[in-house]
PDB file of N, CA and C in Angstrom:
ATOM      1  N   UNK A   1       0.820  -1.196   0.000  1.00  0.00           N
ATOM      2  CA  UNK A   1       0.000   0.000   0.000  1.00  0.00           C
ATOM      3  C   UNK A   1       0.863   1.260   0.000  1.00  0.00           C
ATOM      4  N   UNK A   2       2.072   1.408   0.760  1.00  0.00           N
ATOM      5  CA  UNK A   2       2.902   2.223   0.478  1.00  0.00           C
ATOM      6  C   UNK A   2       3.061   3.077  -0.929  1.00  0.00           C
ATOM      7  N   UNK A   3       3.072   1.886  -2.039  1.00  0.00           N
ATOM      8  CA  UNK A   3       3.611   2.018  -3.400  1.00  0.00           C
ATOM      9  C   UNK A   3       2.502   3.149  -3.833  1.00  0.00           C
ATOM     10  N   UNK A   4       1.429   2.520  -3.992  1.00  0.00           N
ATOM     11  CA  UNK A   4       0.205   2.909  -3.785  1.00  0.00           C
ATOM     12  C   UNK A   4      -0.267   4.841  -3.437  1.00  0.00           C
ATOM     13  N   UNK A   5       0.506   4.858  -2.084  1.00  0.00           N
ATOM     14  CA  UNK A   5      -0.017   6.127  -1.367  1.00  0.00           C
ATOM     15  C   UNK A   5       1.464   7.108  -2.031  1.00  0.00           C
ATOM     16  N   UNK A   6       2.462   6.485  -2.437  1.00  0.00           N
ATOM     17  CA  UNK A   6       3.654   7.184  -3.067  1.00  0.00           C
ATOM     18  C   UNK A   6       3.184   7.764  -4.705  1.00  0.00           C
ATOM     19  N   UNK A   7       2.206   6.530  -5.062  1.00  0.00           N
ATOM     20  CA  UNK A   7       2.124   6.710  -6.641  1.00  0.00           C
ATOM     21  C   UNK A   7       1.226   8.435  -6.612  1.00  0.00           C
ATOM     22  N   UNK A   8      -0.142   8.209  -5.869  1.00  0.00           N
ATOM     23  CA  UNK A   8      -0.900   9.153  -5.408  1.00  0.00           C
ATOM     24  C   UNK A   8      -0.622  10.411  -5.660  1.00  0.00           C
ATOM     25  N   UNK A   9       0.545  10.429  -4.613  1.00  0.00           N
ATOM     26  CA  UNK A   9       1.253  11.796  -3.739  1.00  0.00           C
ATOM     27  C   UNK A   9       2.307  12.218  -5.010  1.00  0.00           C
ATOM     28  N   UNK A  10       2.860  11.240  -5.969  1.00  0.00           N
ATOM     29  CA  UNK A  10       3.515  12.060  -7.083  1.00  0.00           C
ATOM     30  C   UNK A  10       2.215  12.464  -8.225  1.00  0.00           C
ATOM     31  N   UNK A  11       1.097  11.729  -8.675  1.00  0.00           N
ATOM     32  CA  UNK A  11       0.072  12.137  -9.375  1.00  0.00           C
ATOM     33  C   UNK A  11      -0.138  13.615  -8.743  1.00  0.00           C
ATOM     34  N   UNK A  12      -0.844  13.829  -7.613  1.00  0.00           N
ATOM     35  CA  UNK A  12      -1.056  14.876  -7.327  1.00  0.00           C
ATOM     36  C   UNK A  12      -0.200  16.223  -7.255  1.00  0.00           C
ATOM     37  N   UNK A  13       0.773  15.679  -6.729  1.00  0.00           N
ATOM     38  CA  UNK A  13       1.915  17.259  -6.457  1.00  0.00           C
ATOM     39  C   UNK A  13       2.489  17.457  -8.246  1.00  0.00           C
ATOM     40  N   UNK A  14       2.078  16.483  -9.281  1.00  0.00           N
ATOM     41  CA  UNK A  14       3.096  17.083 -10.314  1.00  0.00           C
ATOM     42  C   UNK A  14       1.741  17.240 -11.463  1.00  0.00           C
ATOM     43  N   UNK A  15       0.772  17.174 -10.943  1.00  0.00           N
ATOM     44  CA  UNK A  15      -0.563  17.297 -11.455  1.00  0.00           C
ATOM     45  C   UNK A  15      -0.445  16.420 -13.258  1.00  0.00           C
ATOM     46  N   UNK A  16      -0.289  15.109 -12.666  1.00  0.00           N
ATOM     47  CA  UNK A  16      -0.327  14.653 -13.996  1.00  0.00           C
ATOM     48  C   UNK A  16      -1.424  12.931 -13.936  1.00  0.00           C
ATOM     49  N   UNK A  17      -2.545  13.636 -13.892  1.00  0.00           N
ATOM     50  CA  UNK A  17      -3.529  12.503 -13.447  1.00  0.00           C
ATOM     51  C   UNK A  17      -4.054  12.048 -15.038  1.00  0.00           C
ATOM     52  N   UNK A  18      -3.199  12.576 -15.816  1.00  0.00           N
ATOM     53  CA  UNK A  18      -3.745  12.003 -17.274  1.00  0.00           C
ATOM     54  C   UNK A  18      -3.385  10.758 -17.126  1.00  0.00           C
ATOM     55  N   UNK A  19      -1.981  10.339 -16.255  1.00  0.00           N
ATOM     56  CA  UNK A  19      -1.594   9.098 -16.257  1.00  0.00           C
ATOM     57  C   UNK A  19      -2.056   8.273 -15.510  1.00  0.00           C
ATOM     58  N   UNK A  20      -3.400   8.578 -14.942  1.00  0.00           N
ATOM     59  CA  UNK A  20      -4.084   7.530 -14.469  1.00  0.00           C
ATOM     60  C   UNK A  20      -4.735   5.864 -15.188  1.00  0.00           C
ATOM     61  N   UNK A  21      -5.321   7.159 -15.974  1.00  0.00           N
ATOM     62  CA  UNK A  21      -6.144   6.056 -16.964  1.00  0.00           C
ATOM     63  C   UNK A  21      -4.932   5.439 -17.685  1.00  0.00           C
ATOM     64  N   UNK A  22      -4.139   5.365 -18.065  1.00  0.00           N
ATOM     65  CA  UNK A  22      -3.117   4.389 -18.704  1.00  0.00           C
ATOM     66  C   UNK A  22      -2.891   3.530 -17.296  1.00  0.00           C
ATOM     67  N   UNK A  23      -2.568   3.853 -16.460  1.00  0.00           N
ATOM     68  CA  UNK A  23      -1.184   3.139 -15.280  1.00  0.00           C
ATOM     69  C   UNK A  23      -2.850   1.928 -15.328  1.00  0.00           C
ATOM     70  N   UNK A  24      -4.277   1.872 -14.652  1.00  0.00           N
ATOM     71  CA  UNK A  24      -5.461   1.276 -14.801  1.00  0.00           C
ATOM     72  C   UNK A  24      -5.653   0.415 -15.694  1.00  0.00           C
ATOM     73  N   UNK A  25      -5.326   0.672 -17.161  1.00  0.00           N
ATOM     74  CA  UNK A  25      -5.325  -0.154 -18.383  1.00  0.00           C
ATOM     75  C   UNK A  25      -4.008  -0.908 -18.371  1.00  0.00           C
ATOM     76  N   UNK A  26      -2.878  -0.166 -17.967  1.00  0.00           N
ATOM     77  CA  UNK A  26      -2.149  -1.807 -17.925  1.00  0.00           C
ATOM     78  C   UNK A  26      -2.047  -2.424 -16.699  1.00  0.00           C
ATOM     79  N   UNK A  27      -2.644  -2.119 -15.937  1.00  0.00           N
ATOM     80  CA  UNK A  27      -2.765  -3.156 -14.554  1.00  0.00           C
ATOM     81  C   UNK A  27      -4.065  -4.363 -15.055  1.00  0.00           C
ATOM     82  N   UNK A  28      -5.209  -3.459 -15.934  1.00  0.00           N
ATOM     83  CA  UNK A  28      -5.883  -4.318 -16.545  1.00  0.00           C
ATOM     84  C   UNK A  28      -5.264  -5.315 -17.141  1.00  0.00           C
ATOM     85  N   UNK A  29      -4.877  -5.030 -17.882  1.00  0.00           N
ATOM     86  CA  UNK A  29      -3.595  -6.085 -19.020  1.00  0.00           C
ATOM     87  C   UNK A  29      -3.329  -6.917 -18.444  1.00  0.00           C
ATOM     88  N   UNK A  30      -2.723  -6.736 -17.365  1.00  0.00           N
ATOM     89  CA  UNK A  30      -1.956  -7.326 -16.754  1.00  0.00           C
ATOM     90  C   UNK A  30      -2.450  -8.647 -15.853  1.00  0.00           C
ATOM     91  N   UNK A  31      -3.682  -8.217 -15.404  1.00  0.00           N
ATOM     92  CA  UNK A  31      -4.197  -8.931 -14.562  1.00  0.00           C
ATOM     93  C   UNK A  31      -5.018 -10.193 -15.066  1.00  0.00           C
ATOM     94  N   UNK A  32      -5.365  -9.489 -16.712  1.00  0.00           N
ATOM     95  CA  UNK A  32      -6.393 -10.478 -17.401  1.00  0.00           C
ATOM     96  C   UNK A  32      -4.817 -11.400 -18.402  1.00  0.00           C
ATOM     97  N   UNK A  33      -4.283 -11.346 -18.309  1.00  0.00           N
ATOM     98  CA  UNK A  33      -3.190 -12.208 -18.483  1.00  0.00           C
ATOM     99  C   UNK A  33      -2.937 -12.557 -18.240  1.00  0.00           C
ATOM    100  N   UNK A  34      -2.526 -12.210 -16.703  1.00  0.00           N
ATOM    101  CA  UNK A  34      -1.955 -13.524 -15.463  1.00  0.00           C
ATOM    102  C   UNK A  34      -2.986 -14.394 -15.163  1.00  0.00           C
ATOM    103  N   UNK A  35      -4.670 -14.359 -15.365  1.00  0.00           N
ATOM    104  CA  UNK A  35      -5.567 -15.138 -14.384  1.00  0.00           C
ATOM    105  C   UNK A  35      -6.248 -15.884 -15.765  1.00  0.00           C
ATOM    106  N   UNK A  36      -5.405 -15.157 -16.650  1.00  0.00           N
ATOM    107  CA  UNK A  36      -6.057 -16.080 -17.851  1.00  0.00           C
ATOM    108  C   UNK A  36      -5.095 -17.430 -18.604  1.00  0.00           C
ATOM    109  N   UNK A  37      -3.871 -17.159 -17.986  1.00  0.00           N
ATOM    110  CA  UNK A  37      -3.000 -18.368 -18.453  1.00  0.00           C
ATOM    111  C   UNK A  37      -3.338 -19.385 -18.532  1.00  0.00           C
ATOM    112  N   UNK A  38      -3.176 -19.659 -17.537  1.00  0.00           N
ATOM    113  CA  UNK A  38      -3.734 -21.440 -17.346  1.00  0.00           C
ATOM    114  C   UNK A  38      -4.956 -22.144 -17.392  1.00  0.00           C
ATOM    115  N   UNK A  39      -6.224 -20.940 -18.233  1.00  0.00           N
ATOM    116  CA  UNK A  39      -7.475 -21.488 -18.660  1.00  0.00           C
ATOM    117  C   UNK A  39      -7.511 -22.068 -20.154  1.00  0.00           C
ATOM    118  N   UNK A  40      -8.745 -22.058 -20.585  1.00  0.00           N
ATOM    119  CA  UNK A  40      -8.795 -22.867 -21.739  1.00  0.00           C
ATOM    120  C   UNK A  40      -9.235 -21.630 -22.553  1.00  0.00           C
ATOM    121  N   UNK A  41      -9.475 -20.265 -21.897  1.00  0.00           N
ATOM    122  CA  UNK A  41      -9.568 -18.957 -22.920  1.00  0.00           C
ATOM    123  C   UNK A  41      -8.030 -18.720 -22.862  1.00  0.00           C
ATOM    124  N   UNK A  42      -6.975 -18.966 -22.561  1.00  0.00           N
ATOM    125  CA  UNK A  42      -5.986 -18.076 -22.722  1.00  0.00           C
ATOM    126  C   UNK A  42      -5.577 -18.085 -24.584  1.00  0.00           C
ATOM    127  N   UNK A  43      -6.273 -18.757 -25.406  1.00  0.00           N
ATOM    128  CA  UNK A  43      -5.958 -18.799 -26.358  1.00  0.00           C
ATOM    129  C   UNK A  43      -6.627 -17.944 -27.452  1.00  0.00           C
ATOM    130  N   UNK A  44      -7.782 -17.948 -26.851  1.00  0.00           N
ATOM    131  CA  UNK A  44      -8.918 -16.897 -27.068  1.00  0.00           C
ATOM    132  C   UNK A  44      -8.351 -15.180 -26.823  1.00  0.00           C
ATOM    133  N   UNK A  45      -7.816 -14.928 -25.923  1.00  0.00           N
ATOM    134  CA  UNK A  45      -6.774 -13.510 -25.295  1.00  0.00           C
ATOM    135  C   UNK A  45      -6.123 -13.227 -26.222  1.00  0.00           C
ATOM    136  N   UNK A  46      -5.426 -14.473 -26.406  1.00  0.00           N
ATOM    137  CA  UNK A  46      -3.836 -14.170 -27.192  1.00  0.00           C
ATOM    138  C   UNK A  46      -4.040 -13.614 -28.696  1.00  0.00           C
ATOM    139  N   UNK A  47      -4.857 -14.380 -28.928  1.00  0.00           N
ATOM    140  CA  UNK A  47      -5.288 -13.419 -30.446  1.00  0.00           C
ATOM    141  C   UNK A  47      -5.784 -12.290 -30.559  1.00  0.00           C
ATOM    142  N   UNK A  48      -6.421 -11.762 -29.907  1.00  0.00           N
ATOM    143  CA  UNK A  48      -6.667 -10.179 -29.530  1.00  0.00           C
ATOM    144  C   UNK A  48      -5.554  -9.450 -30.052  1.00  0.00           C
ATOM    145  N   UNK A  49      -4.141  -9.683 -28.919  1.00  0.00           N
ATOM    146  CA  UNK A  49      -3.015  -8.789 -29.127  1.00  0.00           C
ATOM    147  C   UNK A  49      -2.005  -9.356 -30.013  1.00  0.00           C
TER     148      UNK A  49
END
């Protein structure tokens, strides 16, 4: 949570919250990749990108 309350505190003081919505979309990415490996859609994913 640290990382978290650090990421925050630089968004805010350098007023660059455009980079929210990206940092969100690849945590998305990220997450539907890792929990999708070892299913029987991960093959279904992979063609997307």
């Amino acid at each position: 949570m640290d990382f978290l309350k650090d990421l925050w505190g630089f968004l805010s003081v350098r007023k660059k919250f455009w980079l929210l919505p990206l940092i969100t979309v690849l945590l998305l990415f990220g997450a539907l990749i890792i929990f999708t490996s070892g299913s029987a859609v991960a093959p279904f994913i992979y063609t997307l990108f």
